[in-house]
C-alpha atoms as a PDB file:
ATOM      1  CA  UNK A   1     112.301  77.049  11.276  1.00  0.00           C
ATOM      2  CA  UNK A   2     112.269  73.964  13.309  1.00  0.00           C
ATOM      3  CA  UNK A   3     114.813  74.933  15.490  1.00  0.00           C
ATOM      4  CA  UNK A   4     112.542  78.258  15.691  1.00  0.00           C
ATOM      5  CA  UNK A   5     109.631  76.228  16.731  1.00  0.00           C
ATOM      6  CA  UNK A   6     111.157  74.260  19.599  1.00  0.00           C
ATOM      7  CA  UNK A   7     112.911  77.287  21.055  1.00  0.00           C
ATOM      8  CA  UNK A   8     109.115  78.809  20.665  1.00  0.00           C
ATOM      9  CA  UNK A   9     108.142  75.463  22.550  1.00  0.00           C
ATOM     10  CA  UNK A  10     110.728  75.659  25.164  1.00  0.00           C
ATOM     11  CA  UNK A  11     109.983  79.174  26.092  1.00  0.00           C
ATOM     12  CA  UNK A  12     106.819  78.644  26.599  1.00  0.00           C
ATOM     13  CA  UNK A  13     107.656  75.581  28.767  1.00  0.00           C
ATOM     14  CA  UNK A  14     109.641  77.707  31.127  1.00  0.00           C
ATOM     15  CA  UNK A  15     106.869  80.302  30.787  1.00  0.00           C
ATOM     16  CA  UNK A  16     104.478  77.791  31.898  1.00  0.00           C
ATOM     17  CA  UNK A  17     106.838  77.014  34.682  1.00  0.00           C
ATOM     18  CA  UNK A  18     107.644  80.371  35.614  1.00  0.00           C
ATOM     19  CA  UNK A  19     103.877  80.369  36.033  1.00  0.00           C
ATOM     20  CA  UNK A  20     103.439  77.559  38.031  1.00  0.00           C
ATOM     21  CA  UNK A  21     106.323  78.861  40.171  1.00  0.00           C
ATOM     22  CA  UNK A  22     104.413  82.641  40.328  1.00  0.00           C
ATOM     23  CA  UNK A  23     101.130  80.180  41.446  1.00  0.00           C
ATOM     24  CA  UNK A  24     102.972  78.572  44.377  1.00  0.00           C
ATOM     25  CA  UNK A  25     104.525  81.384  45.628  1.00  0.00           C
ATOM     26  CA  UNK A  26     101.523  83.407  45.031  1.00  0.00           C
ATOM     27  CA  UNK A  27      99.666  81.126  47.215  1.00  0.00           C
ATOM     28  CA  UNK A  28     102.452  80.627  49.820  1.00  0.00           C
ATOM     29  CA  UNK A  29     101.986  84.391  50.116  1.00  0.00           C
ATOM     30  CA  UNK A  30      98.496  84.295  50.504  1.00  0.00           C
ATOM     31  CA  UNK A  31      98.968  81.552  53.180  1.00  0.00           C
ATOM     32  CA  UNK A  32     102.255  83.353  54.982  1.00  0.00           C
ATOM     33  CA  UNK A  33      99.860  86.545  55.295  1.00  0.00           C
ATOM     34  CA  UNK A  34      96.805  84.525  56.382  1.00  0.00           C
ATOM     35  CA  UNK A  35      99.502  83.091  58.873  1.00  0.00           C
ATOM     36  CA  UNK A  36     100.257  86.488  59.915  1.00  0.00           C
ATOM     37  CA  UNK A  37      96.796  87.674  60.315  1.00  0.00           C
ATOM     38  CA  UNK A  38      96.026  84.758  62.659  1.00  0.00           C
ATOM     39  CA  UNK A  39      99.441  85.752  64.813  1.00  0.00           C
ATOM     40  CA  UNK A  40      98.450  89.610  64.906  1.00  0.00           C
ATOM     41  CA  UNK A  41      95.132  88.141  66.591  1.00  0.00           C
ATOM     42  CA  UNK A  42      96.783  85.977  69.187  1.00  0.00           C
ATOM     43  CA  UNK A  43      98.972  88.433  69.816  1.00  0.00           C
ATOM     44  CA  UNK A  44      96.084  91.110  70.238  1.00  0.00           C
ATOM     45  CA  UNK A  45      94.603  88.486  72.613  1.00  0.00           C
ATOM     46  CA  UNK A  46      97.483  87.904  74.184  1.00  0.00           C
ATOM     47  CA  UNK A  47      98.195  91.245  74.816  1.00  0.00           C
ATOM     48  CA  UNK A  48      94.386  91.268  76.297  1.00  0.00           C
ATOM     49  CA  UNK A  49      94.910  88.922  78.289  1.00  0.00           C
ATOM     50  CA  UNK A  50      98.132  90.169  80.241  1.00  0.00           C
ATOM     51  CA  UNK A  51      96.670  93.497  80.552  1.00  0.00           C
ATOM     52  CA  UNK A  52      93.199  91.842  82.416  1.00  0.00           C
ATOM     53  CA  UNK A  53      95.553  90.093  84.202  1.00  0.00           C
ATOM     54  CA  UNK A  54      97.820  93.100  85.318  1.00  0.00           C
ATOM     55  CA  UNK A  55      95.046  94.893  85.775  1.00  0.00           C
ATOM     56  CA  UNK A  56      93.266  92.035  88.225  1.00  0.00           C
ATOM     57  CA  UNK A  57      97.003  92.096  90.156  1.00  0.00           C
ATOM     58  CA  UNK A  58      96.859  95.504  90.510  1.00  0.00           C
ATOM     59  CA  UNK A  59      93.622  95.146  92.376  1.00  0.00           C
ATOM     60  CA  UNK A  60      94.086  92.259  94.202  1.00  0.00           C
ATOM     61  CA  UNK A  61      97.169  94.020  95.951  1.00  0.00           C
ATOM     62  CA  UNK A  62      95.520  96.632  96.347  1.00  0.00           C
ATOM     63  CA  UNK A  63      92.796  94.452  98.552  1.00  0.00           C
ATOM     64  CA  UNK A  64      95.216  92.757  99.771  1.00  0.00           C
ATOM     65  CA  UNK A  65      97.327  95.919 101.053  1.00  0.00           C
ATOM     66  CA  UNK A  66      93.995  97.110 102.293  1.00  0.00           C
ATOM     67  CA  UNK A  67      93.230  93.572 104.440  1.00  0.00           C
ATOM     68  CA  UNK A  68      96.589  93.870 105.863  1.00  0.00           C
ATOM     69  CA  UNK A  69      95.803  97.132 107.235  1.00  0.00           C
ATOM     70  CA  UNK A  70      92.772  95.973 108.335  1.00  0.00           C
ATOM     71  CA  UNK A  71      94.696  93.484 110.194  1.00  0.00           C
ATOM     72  CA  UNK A  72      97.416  95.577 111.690  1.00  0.00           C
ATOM     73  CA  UNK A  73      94.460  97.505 113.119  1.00  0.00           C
ATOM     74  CA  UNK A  74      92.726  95.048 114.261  1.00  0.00           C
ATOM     75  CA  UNK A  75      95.508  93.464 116.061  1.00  0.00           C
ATOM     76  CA  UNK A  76      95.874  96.464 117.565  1.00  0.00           C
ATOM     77  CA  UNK A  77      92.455  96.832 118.948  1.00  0.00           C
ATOM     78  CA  UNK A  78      92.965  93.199 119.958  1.00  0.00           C
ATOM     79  CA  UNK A  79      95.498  94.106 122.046  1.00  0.00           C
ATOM     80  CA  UNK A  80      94.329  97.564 123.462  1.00  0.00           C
ATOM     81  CA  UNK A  81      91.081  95.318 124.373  1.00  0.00           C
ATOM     82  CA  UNK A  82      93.134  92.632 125.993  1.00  0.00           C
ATOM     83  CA  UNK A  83      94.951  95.257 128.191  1.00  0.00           C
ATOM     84  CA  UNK A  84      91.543  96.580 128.994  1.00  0.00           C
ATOM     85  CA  UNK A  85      90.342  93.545 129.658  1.00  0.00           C
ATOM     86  CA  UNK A  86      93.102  92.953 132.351  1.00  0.00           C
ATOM     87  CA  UNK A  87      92.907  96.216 133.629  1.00  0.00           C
ATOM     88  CA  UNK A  88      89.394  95.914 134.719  1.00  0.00           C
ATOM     89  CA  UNK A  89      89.688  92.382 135.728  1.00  0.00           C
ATOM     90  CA  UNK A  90      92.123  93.644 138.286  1.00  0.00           C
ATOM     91  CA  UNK A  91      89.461  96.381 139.544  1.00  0.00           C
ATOM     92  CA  UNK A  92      87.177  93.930 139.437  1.00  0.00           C
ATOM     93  CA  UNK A  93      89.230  91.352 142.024  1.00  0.00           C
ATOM     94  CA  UNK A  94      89.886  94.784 143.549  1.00  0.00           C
ATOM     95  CA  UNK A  95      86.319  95.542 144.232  1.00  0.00           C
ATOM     96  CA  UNK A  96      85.121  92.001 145.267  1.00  0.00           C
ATOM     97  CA  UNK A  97      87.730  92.386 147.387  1.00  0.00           C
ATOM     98  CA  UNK A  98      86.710  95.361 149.380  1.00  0.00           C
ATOM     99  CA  UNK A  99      83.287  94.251 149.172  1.00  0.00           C
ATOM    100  CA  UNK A 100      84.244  91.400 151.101  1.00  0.00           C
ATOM    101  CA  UNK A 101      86.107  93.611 153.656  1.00  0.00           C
ATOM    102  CA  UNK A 102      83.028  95.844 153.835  1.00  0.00           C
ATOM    103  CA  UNK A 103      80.823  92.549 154.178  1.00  0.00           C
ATOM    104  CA  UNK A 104      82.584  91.258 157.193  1.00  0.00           C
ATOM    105  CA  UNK A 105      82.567  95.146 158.552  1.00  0.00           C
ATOM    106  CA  UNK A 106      78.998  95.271 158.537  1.00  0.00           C
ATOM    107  CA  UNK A 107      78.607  91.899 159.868  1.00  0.00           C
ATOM    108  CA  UNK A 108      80.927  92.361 162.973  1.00  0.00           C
ATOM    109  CA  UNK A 109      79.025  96.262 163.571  1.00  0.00           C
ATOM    110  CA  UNK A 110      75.630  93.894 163.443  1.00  0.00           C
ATOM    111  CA  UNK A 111      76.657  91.407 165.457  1.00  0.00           C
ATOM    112  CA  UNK A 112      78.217  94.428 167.855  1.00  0.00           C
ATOM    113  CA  UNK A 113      74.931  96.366 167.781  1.00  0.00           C
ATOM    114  CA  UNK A 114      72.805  93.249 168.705  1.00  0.00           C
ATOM    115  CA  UNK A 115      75.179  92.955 171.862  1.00  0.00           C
ATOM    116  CA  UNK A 116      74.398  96.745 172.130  1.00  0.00           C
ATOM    117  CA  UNK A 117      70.552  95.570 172.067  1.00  0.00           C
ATOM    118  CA  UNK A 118      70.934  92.678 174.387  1.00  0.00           C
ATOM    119  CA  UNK A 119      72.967  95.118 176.625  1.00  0.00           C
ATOM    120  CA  UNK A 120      70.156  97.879 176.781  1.00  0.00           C
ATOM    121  CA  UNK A 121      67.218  95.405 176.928  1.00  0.00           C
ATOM    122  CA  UNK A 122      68.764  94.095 179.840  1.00  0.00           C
ATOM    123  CA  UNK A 123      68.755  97.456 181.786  1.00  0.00           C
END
């Protein structure tokens, strides 16, 4: 009966154990999934955060394609302006000149006319 009793006492003891063991891992479970709760929401922000940012790259190529068009057109118009520019700055030299010529024309016909005048009044 004795030898009854302490095997009675020793199973219990490893029940007891086996209890204590079922505890801890119980609660290393509980942790572990708590630990994997806490990872599925980082990732989930994670996973936010990439797709704000791919979304923000997305757009700021897109401005960025747009500015460079911008650009190329401009530059364009920069240049068709500059070629204006120097084609009327050459009419313009052109036309001072000939007003010049047509200056010095009218002075030597008015300077030939009062002649004229002197000429006439003298008859």
């Amino acid at each position: 009966m004795e030898k009854l009793k302490e095997k009675l006492a020793a199973l219990r003891a490893e029940i007891d154990q086996a209890n204590a063991k079922a505890d801890e891992y119980k609660l290393a479970v509980k942790q572990l999934e708590s630990d994997h709760i806490q990872k599925d929401h980082e990732l989930h922000s994670l996973q936010q955060k990439v797709k704000t940012m791919e979304d923000q790259l997305e757009k700021t190529e897109m401005e960025l394609k747009t500015a460079s068009t911008n650009f190329q057109e401009a530059d364009l118009r920069v240049e068709e302006l500059e070629k204006k520019t120097s084609k009327l700055e050459v009419e313009l030299e052109e036309a001072e000149k000939r007003n010049e010529e047509v200056k010095e024309l009218y002075k030597a016909a008015k300077e030939e006319m009062e002649v004229l005048e002197r000429e006439l009044a003298g008859v």
